[in-house]
PDB file of N, CA and C in Angstrom:
ATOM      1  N   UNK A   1     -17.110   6.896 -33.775  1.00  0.00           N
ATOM      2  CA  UNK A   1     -17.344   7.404 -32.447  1.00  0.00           C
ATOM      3  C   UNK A   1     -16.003   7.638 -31.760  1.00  0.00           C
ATOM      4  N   UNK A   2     -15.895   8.804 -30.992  1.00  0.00           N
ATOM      5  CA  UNK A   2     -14.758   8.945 -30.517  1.00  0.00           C
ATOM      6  C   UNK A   2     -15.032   8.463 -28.981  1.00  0.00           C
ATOM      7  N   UNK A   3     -13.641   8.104 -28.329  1.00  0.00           N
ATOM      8  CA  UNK A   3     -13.393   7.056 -27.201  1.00  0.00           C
ATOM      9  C   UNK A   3     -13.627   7.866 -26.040  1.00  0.00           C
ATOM     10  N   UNK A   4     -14.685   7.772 -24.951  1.00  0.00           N
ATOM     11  CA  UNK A   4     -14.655   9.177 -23.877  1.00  0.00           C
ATOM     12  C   UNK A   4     -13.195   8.830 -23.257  1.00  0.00           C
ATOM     13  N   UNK A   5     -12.990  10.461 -22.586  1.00  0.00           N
ATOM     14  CA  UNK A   5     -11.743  10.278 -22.549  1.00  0.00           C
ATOM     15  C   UNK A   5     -11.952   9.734 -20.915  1.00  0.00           C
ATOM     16  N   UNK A   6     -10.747   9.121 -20.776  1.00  0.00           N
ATOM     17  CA  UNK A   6     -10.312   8.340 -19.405  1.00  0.00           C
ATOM     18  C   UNK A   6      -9.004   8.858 -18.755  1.00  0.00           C
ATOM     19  N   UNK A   7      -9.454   9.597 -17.060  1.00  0.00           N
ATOM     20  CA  UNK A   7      -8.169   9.535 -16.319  1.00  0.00           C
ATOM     21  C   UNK A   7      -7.468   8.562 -15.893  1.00  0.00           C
ATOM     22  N   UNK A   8      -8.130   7.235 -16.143  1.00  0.00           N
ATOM     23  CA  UNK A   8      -7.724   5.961 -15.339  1.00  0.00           C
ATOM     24  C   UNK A   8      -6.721   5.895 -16.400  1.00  0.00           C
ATOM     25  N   UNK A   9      -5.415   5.120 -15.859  1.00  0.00           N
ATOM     26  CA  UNK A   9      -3.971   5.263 -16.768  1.00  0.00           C
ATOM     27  C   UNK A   9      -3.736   3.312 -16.065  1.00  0.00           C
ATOM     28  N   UNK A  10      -3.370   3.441 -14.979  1.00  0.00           N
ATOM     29  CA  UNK A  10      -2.556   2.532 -14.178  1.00  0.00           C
ATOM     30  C   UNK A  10      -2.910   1.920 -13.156  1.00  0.00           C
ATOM     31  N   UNK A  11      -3.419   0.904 -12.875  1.00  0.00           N
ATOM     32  CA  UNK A  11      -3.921   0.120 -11.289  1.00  0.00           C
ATOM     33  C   UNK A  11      -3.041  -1.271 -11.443  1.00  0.00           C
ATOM     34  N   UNK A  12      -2.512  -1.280  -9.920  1.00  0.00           N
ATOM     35  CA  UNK A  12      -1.750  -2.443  -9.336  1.00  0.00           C
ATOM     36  C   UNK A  12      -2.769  -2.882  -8.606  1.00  0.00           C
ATOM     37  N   UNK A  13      -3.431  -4.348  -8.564  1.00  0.00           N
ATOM     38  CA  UNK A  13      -4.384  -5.051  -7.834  1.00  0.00           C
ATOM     39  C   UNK A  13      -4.104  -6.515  -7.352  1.00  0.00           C
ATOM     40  N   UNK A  14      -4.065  -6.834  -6.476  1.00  0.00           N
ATOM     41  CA  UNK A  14      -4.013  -8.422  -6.304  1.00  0.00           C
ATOM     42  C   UNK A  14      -5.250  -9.225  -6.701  1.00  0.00           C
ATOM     43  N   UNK A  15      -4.454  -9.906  -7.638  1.00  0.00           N
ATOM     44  CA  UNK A  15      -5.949 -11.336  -8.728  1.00  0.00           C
ATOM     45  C   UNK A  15      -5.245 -12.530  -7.709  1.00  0.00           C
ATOM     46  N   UNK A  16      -6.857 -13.030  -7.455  1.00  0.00           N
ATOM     47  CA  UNK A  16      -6.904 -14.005  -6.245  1.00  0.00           C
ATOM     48  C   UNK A  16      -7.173 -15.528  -7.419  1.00  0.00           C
ATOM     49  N   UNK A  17      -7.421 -14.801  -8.554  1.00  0.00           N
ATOM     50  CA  UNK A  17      -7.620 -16.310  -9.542  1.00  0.00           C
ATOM     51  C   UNK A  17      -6.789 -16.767  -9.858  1.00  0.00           C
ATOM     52  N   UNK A  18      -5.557 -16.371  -9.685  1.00  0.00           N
ATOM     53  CA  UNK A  18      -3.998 -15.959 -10.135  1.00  0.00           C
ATOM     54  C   UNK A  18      -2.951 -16.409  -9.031  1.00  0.00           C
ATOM     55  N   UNK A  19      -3.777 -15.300  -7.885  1.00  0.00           N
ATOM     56  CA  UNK A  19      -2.509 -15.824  -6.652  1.00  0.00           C
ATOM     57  C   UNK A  19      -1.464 -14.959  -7.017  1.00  0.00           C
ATOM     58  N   UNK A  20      -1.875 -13.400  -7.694  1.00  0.00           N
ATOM     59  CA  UNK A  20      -0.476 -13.013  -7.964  1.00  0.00           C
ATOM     60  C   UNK A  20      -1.274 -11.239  -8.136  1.00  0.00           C
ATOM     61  N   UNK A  21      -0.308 -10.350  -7.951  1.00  0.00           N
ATOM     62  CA  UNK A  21      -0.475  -9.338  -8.563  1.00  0.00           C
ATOM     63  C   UNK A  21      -0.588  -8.812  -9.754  1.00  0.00           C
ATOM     64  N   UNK A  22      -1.353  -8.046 -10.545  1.00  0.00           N
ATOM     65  CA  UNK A  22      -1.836  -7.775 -11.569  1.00  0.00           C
ATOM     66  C   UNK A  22      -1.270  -6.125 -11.872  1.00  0.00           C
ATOM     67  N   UNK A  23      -0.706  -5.594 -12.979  1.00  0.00           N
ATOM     68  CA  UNK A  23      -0.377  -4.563 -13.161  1.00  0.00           C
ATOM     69  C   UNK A  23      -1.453  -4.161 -14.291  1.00  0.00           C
ATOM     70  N   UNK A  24      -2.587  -3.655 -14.344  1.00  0.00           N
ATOM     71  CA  UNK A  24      -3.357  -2.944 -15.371  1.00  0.00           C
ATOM     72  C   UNK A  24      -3.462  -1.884 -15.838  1.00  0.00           C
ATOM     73  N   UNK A  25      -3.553  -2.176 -17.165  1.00  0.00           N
ATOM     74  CA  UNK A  25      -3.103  -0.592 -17.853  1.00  0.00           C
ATOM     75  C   UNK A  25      -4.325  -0.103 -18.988  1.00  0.00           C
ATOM     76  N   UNK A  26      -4.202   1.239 -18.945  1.00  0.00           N
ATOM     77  CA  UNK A  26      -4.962   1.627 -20.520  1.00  0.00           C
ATOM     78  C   UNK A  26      -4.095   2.027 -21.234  1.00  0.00           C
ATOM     79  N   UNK A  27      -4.250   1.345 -22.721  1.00  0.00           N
ATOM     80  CA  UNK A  27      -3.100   1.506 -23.756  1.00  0.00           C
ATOM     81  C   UNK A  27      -4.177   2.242 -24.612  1.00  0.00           C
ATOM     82  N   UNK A  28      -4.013   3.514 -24.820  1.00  0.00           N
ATOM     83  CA  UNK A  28      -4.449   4.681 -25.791  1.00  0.00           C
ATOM     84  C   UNK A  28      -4.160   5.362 -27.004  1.00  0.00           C
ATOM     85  N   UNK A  29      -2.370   4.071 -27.257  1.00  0.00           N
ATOM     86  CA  UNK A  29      -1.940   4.199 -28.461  1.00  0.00           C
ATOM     87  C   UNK A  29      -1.940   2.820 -28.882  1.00  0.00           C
ATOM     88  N   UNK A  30      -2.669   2.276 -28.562  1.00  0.00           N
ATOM     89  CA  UNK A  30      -2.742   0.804 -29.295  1.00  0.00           C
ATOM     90  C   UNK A  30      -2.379   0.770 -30.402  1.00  0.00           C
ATOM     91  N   UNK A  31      -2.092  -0.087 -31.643  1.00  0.00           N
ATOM     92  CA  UNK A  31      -1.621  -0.342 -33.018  1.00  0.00           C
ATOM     93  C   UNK A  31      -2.630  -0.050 -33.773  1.00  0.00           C
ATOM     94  N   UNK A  32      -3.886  -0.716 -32.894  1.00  0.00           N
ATOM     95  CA  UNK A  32      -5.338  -1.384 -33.663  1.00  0.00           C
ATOM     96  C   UNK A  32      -5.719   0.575 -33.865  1.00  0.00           C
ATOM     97  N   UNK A  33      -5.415   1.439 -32.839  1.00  0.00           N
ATOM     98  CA  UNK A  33      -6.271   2.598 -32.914  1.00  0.00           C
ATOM     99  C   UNK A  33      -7.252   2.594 -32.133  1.00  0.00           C
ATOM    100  N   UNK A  34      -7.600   1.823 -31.188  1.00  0.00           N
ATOM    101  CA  UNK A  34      -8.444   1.690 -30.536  1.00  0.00           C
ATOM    102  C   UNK A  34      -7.871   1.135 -29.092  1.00  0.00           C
ATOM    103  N   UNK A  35      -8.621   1.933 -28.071  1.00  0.00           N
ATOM    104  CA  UNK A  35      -8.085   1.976 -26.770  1.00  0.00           C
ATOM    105  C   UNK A  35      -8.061   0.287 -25.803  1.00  0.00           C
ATOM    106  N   UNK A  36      -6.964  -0.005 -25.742  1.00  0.00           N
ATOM    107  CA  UNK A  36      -6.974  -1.494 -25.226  1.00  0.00           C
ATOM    108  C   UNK A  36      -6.734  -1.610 -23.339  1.00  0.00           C
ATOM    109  N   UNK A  37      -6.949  -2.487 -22.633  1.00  0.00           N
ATOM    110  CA  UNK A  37      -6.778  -2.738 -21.514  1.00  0.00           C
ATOM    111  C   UNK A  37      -5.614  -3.543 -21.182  1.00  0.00           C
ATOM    112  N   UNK A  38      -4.385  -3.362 -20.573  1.00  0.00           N
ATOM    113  CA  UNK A  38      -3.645  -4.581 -20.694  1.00  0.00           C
ATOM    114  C   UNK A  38      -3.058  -5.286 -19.315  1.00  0.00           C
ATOM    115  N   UNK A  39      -2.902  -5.992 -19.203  1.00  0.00           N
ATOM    116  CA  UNK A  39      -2.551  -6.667 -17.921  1.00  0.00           C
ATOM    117  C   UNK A  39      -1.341  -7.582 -17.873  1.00  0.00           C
ATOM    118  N   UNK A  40      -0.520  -7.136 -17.077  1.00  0.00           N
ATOM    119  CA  UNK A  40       0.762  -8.089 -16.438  1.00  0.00           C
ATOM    120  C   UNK A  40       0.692  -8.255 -15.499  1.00  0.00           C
ATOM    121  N   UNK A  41       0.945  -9.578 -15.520  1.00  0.00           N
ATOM    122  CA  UNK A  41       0.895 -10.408 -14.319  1.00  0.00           C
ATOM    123  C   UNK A  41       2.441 -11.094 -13.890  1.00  0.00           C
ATOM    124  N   UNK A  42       2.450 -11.034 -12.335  1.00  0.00           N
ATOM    125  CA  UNK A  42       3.774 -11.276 -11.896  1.00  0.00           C
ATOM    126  C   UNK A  42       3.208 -12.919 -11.333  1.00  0.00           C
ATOM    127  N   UNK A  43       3.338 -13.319 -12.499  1.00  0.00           N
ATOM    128  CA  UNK A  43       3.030 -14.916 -12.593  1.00  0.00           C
ATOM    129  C   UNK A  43       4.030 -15.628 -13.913  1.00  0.00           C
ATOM    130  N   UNK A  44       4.891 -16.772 -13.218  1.00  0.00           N
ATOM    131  CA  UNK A  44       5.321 -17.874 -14.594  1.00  0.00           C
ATOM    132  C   UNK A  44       3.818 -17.690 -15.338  1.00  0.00           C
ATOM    133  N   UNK A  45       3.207 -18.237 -14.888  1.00  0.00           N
ATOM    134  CA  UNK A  45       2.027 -19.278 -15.295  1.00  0.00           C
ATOM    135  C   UNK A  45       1.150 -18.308 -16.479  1.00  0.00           C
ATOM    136  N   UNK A  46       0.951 -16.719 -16.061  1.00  0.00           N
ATOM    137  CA  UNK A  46       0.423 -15.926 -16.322  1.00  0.00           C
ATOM    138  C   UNK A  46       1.127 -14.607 -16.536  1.00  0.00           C
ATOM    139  N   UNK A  47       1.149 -14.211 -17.823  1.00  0.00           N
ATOM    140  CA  UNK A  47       2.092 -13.182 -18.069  1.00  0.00           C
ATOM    141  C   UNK A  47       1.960 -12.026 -18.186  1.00  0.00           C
ATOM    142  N   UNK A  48       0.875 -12.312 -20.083  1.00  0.00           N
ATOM    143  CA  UNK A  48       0.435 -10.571 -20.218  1.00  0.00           C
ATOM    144  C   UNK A  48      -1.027 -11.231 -20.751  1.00  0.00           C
ATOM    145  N   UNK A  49      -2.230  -9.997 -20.927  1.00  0.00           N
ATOM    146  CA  UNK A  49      -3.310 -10.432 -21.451  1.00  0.00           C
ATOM    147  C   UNK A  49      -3.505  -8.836 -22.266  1.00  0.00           C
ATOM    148  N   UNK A  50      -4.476  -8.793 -22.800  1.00  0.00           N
ATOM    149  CA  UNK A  50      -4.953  -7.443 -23.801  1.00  0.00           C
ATOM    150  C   UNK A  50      -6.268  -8.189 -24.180  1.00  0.00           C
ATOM    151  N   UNK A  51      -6.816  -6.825 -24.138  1.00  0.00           N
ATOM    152  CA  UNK A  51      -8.756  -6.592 -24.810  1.00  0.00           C
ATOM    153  C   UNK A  51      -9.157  -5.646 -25.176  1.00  0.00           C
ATOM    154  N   UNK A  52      -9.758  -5.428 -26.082  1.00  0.00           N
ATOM    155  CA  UNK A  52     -10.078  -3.669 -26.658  1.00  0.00           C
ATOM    156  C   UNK A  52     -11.187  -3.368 -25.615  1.00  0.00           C
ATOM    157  N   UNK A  53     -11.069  -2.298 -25.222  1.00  0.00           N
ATOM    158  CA  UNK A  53     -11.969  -0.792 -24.649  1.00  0.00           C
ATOM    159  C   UNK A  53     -13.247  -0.734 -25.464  1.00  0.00           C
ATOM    160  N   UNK A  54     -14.026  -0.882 -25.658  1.00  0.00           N
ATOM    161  CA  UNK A  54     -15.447  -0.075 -26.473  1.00  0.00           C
ATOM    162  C   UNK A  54     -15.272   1.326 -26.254  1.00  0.00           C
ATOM    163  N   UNK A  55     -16.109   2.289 -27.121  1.00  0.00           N
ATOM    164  CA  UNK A  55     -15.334   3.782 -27.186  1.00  0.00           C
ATOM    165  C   UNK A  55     -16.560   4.272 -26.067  1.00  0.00           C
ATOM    166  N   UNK A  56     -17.534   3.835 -25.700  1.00  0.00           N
ATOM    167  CA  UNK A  56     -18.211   4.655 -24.894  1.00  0.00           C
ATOM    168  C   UNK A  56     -18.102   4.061 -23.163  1.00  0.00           C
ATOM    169  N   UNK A  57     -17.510   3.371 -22.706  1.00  0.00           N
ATOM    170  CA  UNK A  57     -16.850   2.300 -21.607  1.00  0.00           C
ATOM    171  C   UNK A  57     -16.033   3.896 -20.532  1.00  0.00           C
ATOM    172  N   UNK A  58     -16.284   4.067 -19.668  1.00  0.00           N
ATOM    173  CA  UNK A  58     -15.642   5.429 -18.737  1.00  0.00           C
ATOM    174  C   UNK A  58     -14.973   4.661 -17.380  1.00  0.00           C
ATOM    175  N   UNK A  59     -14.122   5.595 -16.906  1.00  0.00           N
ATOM    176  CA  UNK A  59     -13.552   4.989 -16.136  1.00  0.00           C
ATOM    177  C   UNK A  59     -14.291   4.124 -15.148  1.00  0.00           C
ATOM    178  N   UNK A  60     -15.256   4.850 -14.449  1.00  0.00           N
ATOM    179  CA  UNK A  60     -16.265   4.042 -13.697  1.00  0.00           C
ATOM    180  C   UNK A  60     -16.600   2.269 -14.350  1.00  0.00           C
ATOM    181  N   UNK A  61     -16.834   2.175 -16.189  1.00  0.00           N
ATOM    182  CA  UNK A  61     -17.178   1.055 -16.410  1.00  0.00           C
ATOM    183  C   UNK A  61     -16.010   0.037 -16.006  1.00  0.00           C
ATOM    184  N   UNK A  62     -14.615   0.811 -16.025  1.00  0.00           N
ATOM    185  CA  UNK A  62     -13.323   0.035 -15.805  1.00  0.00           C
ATOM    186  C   UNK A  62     -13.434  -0.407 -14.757  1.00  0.00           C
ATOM    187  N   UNK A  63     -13.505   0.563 -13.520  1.00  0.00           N
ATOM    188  CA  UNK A  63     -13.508   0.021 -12.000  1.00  0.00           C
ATOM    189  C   UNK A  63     -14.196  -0.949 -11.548  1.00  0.00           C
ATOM    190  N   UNK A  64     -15.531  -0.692 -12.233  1.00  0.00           N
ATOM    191  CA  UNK A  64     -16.839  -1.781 -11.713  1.00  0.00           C
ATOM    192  C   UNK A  64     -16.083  -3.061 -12.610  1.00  0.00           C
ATOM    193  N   UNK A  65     -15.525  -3.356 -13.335  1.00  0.00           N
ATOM    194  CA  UNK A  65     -14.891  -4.493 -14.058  1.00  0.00           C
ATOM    195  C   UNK A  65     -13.891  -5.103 -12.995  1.00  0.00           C
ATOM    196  N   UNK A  66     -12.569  -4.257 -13.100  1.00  0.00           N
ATOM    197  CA  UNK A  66     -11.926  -4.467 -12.432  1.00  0.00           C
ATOM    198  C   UNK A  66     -11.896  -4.855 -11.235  1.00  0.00           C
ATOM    199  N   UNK A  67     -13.171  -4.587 -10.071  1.00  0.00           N
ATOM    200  CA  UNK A  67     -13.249  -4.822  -8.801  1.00  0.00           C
ATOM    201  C   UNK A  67     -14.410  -5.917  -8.745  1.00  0.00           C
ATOM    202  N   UNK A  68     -15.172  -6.792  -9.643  1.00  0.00           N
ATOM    203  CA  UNK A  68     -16.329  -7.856  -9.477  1.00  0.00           C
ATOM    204  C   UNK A  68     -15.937  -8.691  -8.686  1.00  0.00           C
ATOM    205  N   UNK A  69     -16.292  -9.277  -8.037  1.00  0.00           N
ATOM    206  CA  UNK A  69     -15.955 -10.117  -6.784  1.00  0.00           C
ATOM    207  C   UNK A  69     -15.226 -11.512  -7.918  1.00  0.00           C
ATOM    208  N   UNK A  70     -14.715 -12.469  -7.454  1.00  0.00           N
ATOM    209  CA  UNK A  70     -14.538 -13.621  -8.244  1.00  0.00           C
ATOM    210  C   UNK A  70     -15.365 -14.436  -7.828  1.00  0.00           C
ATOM    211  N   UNK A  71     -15.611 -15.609  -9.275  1.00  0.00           N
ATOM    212  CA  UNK A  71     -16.348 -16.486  -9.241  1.00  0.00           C
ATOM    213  C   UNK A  71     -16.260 -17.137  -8.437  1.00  0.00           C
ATOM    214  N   UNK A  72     -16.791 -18.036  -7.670  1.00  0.00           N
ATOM    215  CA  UNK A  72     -16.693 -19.809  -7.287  1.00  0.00           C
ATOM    216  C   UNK A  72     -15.341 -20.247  -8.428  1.00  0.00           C
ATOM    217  N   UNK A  73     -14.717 -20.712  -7.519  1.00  0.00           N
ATOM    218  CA  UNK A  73     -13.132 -21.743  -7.757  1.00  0.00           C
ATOM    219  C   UNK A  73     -13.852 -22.801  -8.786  1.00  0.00           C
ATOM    220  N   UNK A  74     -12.425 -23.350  -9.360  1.00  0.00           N
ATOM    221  CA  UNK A  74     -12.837 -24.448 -10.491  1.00  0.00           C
ATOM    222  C   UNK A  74     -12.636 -23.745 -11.742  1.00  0.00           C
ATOM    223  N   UNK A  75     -12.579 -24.910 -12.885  1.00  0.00           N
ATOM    224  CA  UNK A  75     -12.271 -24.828 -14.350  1.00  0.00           C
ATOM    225  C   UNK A  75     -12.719 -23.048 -14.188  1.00  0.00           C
ATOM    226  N   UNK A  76     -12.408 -22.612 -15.328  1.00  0.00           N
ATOM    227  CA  UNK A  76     -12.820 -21.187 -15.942  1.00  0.00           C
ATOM    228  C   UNK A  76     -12.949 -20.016 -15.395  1.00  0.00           C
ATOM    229  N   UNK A  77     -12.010 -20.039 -14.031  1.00  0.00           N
ATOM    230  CA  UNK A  77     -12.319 -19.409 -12.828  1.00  0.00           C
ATOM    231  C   UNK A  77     -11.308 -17.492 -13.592  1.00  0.00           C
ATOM    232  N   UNK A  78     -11.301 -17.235 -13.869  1.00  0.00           N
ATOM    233  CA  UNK A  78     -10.582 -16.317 -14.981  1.00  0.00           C
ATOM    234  C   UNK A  78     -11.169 -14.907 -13.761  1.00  0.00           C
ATOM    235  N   UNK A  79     -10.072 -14.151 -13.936  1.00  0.00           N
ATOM    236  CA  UNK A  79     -10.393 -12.583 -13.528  1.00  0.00           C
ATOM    237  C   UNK A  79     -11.225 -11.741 -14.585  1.00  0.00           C
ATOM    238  N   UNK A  80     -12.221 -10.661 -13.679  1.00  0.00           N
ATOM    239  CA  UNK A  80     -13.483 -10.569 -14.231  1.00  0.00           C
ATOM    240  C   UNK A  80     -13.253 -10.317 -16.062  1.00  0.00           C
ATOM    241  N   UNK A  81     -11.928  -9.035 -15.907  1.00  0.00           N
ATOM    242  CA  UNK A  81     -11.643  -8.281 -17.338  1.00  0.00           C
ATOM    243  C   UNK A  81     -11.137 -10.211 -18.216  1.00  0.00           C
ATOM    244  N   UNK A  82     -10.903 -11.033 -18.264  1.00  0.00           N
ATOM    245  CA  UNK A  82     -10.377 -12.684 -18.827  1.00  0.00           C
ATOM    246  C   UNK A  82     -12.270 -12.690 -18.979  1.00  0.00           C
ATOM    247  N   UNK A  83     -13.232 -12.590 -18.449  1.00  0.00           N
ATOM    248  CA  UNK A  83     -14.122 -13.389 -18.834  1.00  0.00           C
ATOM    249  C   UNK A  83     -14.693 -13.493 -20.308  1.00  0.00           C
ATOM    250  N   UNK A  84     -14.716 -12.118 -20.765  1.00  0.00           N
ATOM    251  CA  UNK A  84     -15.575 -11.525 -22.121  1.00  0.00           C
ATOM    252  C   UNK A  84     -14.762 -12.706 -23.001  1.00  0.00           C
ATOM    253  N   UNK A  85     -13.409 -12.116 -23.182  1.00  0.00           N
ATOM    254  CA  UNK A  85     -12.445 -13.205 -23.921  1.00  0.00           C
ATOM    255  C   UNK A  85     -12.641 -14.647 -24.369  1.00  0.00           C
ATOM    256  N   UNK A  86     -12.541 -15.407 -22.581  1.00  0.00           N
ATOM    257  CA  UNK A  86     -12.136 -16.555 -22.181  1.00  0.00           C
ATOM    258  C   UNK A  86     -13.440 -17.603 -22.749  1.00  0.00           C
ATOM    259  N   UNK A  87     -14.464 -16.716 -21.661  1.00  0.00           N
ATOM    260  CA  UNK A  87     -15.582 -17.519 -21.018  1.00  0.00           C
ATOM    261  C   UNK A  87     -16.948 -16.999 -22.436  1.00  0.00           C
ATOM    262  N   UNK A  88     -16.903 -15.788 -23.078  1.00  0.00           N
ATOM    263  CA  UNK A  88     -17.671 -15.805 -24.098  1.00  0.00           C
ATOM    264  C   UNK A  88     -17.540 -14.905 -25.236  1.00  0.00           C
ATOM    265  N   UNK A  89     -15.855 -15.720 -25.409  1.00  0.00           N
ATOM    266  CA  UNK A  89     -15.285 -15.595 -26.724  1.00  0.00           C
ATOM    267  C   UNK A  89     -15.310 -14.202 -27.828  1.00  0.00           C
ATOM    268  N   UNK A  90     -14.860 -13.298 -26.813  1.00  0.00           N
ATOM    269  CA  UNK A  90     -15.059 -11.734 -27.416  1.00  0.00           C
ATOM    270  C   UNK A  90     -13.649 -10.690 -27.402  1.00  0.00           C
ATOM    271  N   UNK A  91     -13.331 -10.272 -28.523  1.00  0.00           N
ATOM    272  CA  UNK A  91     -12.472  -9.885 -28.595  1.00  0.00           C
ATOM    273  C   UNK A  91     -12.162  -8.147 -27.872  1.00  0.00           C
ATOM    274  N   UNK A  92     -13.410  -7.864 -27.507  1.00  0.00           N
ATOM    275  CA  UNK A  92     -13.800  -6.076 -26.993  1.00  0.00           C
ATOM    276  C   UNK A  92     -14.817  -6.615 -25.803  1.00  0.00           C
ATOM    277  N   UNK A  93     -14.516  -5.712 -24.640  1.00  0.00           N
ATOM    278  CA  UNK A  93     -15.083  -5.904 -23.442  1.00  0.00           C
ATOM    279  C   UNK A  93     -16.391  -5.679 -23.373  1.00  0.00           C
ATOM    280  N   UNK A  94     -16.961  -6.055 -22.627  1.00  0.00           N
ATOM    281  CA  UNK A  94     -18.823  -5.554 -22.873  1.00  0.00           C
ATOM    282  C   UNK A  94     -19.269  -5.581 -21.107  1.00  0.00           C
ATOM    283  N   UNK A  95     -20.425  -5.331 -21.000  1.00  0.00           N
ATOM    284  CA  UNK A  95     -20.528  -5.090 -19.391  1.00  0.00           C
ATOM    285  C   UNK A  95     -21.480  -6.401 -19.179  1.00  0.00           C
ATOM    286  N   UNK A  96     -20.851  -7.554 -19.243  1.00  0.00           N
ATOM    287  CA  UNK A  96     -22.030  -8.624 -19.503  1.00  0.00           C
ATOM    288  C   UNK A  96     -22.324  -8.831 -17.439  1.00  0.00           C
ATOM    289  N   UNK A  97     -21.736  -8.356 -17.053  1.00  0.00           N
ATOM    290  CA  UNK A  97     -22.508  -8.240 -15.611  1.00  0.00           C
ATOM    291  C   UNK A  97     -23.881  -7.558 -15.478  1.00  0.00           C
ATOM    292  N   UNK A  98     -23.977  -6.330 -16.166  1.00  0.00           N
ATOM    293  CA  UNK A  98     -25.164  -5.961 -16.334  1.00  0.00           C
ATOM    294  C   UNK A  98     -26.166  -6.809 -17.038  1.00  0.00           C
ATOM    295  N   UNK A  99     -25.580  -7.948 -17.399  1.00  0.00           N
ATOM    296  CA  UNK A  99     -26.538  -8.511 -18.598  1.00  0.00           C
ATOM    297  C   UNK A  99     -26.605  -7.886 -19.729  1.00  0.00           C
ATOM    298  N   UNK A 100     -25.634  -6.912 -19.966  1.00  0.00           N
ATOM    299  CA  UNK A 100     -25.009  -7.170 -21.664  1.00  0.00           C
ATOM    300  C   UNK A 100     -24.482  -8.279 -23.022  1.00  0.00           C
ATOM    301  N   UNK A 101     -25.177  -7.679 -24.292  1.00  0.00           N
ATOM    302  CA  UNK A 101     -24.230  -9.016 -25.085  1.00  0.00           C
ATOM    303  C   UNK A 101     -23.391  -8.602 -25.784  1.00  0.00           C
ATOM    304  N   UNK A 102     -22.523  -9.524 -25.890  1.00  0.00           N
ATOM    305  CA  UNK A 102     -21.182  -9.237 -27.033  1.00  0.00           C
ATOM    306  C   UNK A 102     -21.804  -8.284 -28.433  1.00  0.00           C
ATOM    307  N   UNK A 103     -21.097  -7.450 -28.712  1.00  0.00           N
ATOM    308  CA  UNK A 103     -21.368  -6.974 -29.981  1.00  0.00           C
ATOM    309  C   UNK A 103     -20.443  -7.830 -30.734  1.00  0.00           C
ATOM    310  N   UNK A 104     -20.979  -7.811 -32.038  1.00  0.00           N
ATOM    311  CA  UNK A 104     -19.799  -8.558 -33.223  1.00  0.00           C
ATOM    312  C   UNK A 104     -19.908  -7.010 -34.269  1.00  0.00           C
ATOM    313  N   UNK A 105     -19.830  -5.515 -33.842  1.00  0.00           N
ATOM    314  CA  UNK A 105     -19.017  -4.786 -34.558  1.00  0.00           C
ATOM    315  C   UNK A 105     -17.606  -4.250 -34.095  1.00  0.00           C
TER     316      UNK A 105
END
């Protein structure tokens, strides 16, 4: 399947889980070949993060990611794009706000 294409390139956002600004990117030449999300953070604590794109994911799925309100404070409190990863152990983003599940292809 080929990846729809995306104008979204670059968003600077303040992560309140963080306490810090967030530089997010779409990486479209990834290594893997497959379109990744990446994030720097102007944090010691917190540096860089990366997650693969799913090929049918459009900019809209990015924004609605990118802008989810944050959780309730405490353990696992992770920015929304950290959750898939963090909180249920997935290496490619999924829209589990909608009540999506991880794919394992």
């Amino acid at each position: 399947m080929t990846a729809v294409p995306r104008r979204l390139k670059r968003i600077e956002v303040y992560c309140p889980e963080y306490e810090t600004t967030a530089t997010i990117r779409i990486n479209d030449a990834h290594s893997s070949g497959t379109d990744h999300l990446e994030v720097d953070y102007r944090s010691p604590e917190h540096s860089h993060f990366t997650i693969e794109i799913p090929d049918d994911w459009t900019d809209q799925d990015l924004l609605e990611l990118i802008f989810l309100p944050p959780r309730d404070p405490g353990k696992g409190n992770w920015p929304a794009w950290e959750i898939p990863a963090y909180d249920l152990v997935s290496s490619k983003l999924f829209r589990f706000w909608k009540g999506e599940k991880k794919s394992d292809k």
